[in-house]
N, C-alpha and C. Protein backbone atom coordinates (compact mmCIF):
# COMPACT_ATOMS: atom_id res chain seq x y z
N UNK A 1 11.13 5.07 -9.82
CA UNK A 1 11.22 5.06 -8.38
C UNK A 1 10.26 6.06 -7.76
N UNK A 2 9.21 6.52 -8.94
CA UNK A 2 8.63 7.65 -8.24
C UNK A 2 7.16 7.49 -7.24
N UNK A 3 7.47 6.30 -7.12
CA UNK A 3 5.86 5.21 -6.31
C UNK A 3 6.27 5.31 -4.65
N UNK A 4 7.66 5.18 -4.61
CA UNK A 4 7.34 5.22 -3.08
C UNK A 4 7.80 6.77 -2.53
N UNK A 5 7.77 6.96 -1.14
CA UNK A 5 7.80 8.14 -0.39
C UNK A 5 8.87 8.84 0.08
N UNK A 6 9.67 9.60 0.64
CA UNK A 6 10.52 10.44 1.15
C UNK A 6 11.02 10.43 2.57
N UNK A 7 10.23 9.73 3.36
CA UNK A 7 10.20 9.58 4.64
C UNK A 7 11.42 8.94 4.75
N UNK A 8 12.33 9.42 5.62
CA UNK A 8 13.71 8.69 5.91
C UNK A 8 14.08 8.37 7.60
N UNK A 9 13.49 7.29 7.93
CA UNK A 9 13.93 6.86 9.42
C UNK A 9 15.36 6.87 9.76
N UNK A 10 15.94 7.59 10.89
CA UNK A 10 16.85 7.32 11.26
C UNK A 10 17.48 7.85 12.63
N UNK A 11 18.60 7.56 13.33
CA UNK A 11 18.78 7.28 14.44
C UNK A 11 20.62 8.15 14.78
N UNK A 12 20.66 8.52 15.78
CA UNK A 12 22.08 9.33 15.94
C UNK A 12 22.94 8.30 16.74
N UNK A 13 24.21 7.70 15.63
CA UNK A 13 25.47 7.06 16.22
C UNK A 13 25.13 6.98 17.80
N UNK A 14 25.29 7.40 18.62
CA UNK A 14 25.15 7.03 19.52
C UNK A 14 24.10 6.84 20.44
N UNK A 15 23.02 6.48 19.87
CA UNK A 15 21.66 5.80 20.42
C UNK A 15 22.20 4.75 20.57
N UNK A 16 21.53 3.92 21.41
CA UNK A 16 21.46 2.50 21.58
C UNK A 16 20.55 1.65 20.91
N UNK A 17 21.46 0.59 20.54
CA UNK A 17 20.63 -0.73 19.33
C UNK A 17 19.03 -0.80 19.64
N UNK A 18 19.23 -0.79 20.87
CA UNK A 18 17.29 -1.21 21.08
C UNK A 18 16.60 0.24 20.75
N UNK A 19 17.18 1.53 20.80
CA UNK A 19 16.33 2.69 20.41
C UNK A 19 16.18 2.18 18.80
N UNK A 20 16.97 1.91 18.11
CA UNK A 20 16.98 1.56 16.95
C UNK A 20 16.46 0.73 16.39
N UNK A 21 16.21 -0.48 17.14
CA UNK A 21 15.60 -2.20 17.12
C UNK A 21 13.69 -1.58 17.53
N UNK A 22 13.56 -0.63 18.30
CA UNK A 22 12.57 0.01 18.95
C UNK A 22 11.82 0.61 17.39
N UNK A 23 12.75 1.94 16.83
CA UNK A 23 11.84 2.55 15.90
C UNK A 23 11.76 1.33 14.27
N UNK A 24 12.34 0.45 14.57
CA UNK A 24 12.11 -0.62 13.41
C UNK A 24 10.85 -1.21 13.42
N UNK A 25 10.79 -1.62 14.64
CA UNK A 25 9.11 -2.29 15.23
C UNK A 25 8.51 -1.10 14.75
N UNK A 26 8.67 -0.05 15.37
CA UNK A 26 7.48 0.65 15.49
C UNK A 26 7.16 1.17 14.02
N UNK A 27 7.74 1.48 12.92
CA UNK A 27 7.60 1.66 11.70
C UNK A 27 7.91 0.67 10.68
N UNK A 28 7.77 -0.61 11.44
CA UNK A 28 7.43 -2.11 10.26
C UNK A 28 8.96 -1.63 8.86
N UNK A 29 9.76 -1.46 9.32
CA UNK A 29 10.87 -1.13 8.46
C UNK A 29 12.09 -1.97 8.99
N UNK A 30 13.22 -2.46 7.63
CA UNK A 30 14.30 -3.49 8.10
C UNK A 30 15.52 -2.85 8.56
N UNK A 31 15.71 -1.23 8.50
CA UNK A 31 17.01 -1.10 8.84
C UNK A 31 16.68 0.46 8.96
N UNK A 32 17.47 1.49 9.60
CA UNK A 32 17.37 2.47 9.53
C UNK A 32 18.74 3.09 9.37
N UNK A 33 18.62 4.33 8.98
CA UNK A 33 20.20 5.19 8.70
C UNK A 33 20.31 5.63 9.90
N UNK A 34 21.81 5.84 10.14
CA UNK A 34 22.57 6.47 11.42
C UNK A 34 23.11 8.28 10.64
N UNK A 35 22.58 8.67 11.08
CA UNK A 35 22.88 9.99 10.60
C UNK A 35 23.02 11.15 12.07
N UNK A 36 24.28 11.73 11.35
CA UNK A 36 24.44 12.80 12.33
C UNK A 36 24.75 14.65 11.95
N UNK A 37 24.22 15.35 12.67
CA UNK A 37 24.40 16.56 12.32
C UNK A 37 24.41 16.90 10.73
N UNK A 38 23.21 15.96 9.88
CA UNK A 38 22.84 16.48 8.61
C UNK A 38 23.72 15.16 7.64
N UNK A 39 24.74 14.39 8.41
CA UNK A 39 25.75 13.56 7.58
C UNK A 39 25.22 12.30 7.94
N UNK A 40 24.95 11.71 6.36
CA UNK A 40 24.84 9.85 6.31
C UNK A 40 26.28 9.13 7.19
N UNK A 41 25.82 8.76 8.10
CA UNK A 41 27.07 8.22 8.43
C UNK A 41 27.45 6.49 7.71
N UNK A 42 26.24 6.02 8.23
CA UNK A 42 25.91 4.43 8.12
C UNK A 42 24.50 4.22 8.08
N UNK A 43 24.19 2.55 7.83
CA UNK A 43 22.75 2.24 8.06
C UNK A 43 22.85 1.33 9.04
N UNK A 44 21.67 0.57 10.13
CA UNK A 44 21.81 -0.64 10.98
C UNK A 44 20.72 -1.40 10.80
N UNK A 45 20.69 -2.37 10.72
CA UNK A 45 19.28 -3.47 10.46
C UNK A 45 19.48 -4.17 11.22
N UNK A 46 18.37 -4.92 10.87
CA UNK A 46 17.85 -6.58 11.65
C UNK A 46 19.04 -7.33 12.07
N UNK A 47 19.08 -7.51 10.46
CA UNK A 47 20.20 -8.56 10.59
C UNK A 47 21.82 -7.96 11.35
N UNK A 48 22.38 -6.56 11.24
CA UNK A 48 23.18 -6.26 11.96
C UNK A 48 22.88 -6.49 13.62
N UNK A 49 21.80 -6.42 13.54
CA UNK A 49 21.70 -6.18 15.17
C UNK A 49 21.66 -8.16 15.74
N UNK A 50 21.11 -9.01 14.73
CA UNK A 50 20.60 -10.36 14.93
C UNK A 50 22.48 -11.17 15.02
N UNK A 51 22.76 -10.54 14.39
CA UNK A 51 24.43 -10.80 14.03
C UNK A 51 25.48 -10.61 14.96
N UNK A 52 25.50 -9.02 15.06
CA UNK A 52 26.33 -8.21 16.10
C UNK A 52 26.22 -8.22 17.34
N UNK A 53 24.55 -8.06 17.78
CA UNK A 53 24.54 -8.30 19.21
C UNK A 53 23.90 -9.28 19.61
N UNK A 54 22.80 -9.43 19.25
CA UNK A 54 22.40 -11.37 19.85
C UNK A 54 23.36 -12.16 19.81
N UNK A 55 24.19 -12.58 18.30
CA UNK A 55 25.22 -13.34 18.02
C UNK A 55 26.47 -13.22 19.21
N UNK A 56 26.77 -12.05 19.66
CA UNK A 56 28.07 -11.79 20.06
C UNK A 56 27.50 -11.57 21.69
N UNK A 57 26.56 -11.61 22.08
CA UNK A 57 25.93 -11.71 23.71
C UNK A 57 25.92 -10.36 24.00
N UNK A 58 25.89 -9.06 23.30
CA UNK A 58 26.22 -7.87 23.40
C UNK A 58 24.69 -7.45 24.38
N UNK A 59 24.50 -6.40 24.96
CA UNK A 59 23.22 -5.50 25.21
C UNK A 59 22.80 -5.04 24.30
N UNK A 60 21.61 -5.20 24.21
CA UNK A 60 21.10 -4.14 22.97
C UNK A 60 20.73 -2.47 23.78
N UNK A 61 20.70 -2.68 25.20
CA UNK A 61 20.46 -1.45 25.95
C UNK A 61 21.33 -0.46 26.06
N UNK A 62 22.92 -1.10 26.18
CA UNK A 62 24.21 -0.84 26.09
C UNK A 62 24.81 -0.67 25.09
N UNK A 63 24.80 -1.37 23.63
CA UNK A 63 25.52 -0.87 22.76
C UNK A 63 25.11 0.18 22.02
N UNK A 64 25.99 0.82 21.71
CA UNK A 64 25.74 2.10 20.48
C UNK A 64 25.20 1.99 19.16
N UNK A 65 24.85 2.30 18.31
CA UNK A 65 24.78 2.24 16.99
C UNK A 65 25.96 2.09 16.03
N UNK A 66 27.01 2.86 16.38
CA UNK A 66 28.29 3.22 16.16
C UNK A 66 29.00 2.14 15.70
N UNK A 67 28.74 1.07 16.58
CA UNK A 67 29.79 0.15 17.08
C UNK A 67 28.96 -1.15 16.35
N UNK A 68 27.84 -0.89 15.42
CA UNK A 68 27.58 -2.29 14.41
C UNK A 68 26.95 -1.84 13.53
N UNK A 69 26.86 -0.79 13.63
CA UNK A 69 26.10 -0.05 12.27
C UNK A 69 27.35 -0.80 10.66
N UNK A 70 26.54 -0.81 9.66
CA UNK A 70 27.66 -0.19 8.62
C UNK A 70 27.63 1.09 7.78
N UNK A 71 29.36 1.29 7.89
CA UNK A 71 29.61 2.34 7.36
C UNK A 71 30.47 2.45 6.16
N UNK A 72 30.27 1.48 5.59
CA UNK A 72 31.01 1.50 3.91
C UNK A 72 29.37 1.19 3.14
N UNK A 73 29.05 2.52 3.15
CA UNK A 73 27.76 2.35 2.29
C UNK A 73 27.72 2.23 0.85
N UNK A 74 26.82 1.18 0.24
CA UNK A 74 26.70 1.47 -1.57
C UNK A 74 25.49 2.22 -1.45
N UNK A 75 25.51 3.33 -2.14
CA UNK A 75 24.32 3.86 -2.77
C UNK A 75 24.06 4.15 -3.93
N UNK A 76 23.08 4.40 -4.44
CA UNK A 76 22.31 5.06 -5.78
C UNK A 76 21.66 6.01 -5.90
N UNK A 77 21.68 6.82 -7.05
CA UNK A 77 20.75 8.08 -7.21
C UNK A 77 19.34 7.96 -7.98
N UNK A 78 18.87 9.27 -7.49
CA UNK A 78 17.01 8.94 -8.15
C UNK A 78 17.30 8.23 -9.64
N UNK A 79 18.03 8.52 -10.63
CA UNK A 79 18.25 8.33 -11.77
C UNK A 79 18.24 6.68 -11.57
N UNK A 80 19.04 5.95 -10.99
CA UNK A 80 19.10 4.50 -10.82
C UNK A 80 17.59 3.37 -11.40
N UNK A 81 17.47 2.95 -11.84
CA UNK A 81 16.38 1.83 -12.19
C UNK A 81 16.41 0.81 -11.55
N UNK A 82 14.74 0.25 -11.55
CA UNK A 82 14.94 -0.82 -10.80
C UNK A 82 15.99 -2.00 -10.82
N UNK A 83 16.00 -2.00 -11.99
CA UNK A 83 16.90 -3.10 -12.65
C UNK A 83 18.44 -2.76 -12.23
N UNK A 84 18.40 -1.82 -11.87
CA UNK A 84 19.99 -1.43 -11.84
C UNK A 84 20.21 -1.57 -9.97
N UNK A 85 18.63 -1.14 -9.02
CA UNK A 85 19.14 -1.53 -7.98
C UNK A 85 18.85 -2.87 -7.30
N UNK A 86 18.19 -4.03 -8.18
CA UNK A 86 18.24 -4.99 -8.10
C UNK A 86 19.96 -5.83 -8.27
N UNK A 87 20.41 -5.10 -9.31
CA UNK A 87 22.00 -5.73 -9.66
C UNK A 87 22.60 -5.18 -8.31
N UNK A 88 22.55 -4.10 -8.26
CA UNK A 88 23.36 -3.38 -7.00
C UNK A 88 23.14 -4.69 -5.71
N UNK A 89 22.16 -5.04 -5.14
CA UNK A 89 21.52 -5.19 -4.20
C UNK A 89 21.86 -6.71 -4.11
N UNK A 90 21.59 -7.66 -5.42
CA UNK A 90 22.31 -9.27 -5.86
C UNK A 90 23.55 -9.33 -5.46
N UNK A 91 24.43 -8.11 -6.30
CA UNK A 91 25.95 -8.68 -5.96
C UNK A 91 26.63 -7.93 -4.77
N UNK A 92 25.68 -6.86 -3.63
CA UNK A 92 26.55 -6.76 -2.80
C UNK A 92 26.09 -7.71 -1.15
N UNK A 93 24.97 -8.45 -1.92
CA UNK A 93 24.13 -9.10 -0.94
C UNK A 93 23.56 -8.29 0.09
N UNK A 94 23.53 -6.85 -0.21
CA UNK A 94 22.09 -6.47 0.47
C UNK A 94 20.56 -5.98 0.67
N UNK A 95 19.94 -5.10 1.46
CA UNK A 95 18.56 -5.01 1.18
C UNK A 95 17.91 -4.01 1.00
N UNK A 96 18.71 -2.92 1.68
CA UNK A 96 18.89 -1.69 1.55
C UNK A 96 19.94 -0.50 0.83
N UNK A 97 19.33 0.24 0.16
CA UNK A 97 20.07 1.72 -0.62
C UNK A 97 19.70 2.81 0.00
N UNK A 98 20.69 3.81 0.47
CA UNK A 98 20.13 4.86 0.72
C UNK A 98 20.06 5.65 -1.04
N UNK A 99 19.70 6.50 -1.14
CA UNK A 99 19.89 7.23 -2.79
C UNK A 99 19.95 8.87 -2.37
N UNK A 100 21.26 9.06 -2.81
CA UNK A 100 21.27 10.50 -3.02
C UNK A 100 21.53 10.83 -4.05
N UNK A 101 21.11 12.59 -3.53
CA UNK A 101 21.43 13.12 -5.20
C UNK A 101 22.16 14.15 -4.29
N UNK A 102 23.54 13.72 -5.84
CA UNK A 102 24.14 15.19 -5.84
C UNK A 102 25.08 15.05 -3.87
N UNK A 103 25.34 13.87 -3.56
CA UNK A 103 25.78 13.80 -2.43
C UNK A 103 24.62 14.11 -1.02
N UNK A 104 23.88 14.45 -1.30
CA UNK A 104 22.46 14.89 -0.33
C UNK A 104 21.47 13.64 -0.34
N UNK A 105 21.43 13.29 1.11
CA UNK A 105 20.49 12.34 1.22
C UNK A 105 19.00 12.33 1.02
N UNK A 106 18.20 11.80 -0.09
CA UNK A 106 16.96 12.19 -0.87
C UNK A 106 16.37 10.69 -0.47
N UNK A 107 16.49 9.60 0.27
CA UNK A 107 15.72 8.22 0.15
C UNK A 107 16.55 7.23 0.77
N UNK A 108 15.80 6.40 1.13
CA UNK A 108 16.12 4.95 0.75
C UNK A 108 15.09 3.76 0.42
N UNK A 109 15.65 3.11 -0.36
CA UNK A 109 14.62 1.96 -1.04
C UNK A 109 15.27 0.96 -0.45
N UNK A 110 14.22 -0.54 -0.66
CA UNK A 110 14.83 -1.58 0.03
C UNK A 110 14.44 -2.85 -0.90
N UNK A 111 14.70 -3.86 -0.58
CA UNK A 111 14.44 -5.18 -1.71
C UNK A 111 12.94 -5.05 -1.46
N UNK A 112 11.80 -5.44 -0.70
CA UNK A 112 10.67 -5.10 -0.99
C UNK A 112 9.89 -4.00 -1.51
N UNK A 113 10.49 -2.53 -2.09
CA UNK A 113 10.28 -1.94 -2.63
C UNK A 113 10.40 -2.25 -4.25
N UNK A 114 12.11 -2.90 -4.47
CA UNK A 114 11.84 -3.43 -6.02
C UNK A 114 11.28 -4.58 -6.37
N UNK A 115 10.33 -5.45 -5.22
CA UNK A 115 9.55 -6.31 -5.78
C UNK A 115 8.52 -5.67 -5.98
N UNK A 116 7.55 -5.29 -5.48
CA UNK A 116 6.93 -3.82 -5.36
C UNK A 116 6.52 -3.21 -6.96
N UNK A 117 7.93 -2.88 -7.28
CA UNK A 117 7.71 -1.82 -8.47
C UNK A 117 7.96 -3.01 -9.40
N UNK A 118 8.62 -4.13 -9.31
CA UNK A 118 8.56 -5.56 -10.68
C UNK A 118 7.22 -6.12 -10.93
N UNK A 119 6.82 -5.94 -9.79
CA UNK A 119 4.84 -6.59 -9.50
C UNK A 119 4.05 -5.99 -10.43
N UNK A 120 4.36 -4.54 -9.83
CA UNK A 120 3.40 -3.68 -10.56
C UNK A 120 3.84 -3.42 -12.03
N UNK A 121 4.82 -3.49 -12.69
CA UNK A 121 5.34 -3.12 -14.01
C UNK A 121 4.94 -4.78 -15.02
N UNK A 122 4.82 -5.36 -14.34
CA UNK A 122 4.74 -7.03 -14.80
C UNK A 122 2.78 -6.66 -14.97
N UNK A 123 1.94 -6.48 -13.62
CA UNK A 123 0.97 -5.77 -13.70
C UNK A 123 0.18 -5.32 -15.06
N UNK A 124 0.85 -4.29 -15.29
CA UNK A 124 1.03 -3.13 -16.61
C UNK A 124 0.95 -3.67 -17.40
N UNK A 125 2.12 -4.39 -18.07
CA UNK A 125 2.46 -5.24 -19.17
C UNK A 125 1.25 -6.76 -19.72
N UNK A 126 0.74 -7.03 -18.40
CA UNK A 126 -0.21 -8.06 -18.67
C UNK A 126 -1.80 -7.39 -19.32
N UNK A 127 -1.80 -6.40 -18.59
CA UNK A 127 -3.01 -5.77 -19.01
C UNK A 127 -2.92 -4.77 -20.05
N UNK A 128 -1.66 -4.69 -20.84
CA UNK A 128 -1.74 -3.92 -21.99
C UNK A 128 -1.65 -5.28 -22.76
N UNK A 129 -1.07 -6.53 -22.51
CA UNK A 129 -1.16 -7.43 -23.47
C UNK A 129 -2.73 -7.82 -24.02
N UNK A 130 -3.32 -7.80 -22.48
CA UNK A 130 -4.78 -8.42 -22.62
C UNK A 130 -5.79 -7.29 -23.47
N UNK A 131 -5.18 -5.83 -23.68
CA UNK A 131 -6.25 -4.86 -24.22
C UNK A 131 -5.34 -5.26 -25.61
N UNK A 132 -4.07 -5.31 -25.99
CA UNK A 132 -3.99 -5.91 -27.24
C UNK A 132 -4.30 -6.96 -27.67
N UNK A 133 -4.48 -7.89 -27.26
CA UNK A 133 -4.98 -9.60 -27.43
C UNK A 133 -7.00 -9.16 -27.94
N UNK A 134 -7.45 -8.49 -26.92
CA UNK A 134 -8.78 -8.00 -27.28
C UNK A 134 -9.53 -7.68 -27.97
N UNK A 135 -8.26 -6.67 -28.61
CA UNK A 135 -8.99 -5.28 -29.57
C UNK A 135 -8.75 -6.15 -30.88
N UNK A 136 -7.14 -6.98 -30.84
CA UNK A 136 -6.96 -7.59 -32.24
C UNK A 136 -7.81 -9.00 -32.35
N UNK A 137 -8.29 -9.63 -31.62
CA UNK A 137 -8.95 -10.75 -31.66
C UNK A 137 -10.12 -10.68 -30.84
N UNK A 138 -11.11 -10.88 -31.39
CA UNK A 138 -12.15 -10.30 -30.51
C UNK A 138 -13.22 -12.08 -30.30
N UNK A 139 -13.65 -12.03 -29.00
CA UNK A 139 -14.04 -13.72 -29.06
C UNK A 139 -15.35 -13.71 -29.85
């Protein structure tokens, strides 16, 4: 997991969806954490907001974060593998992990991050096949 960055977008419970829908645009990212006074509270995305408030006729000017964020988070720690937050991510059907360590918020990765790191490891593997295919058979 050591390819991508540290940078952690996020937004205080009681901002409003469009401040939130706002820094998504503006940093090409699907969801951001709701964090307050140092504490993960929840995360809110696209799809919460495409769901919660388009779906339900809500304001996005007017509602809070609070009030569609989720807050029964799964997470993982740096230790986690791709493979392990691909399973995570299949069976809880989502797209985002925050990852802490040690209870301290250190990241979050998202499903285009572990295609990302499968690309590039698939990558790897082809071009160590092709320098072994090479060296042992030479045309």
């Amino acid at each position: 997991m050591g390819l991508k960055g540290r940078e952690i977008w996020s937004v205080a419970p009681n901002a409003t969806v469009y401040d939130a829908v706002a820094l998504m645009a503006a940093k090409s990212i699907g969801a951001v954490l709701v964090i307050s006074e140092g504490s993960l509270w929840g995360i809110v995305s696209e799809r919460d907001y495409a769901r919660k408030v388009i779906l339900q006729g809500r304001s996005s000017k007017k509602t809070q974060v609070k009030t569609i964020m989720t807050s029964d988070l799964v997470t993982i720690t740096p230790e986690s593998t791709v493979d392990d937050c691909m399973k995570v991510m299949t069976y809880n059907r989502i797209r985002h992990l925050p990852v802490l360590d040690g209870g301290r918020l250190v990241g979050i990765v998202s499903i285009g991050d572990m295609v990302k790191a499968i690309i590039a490891d698939q990558a790897h593997t082809i071009a160590q096949l092709h320098t072994y295919i090479g060296v042992k058979y030479p045309a």
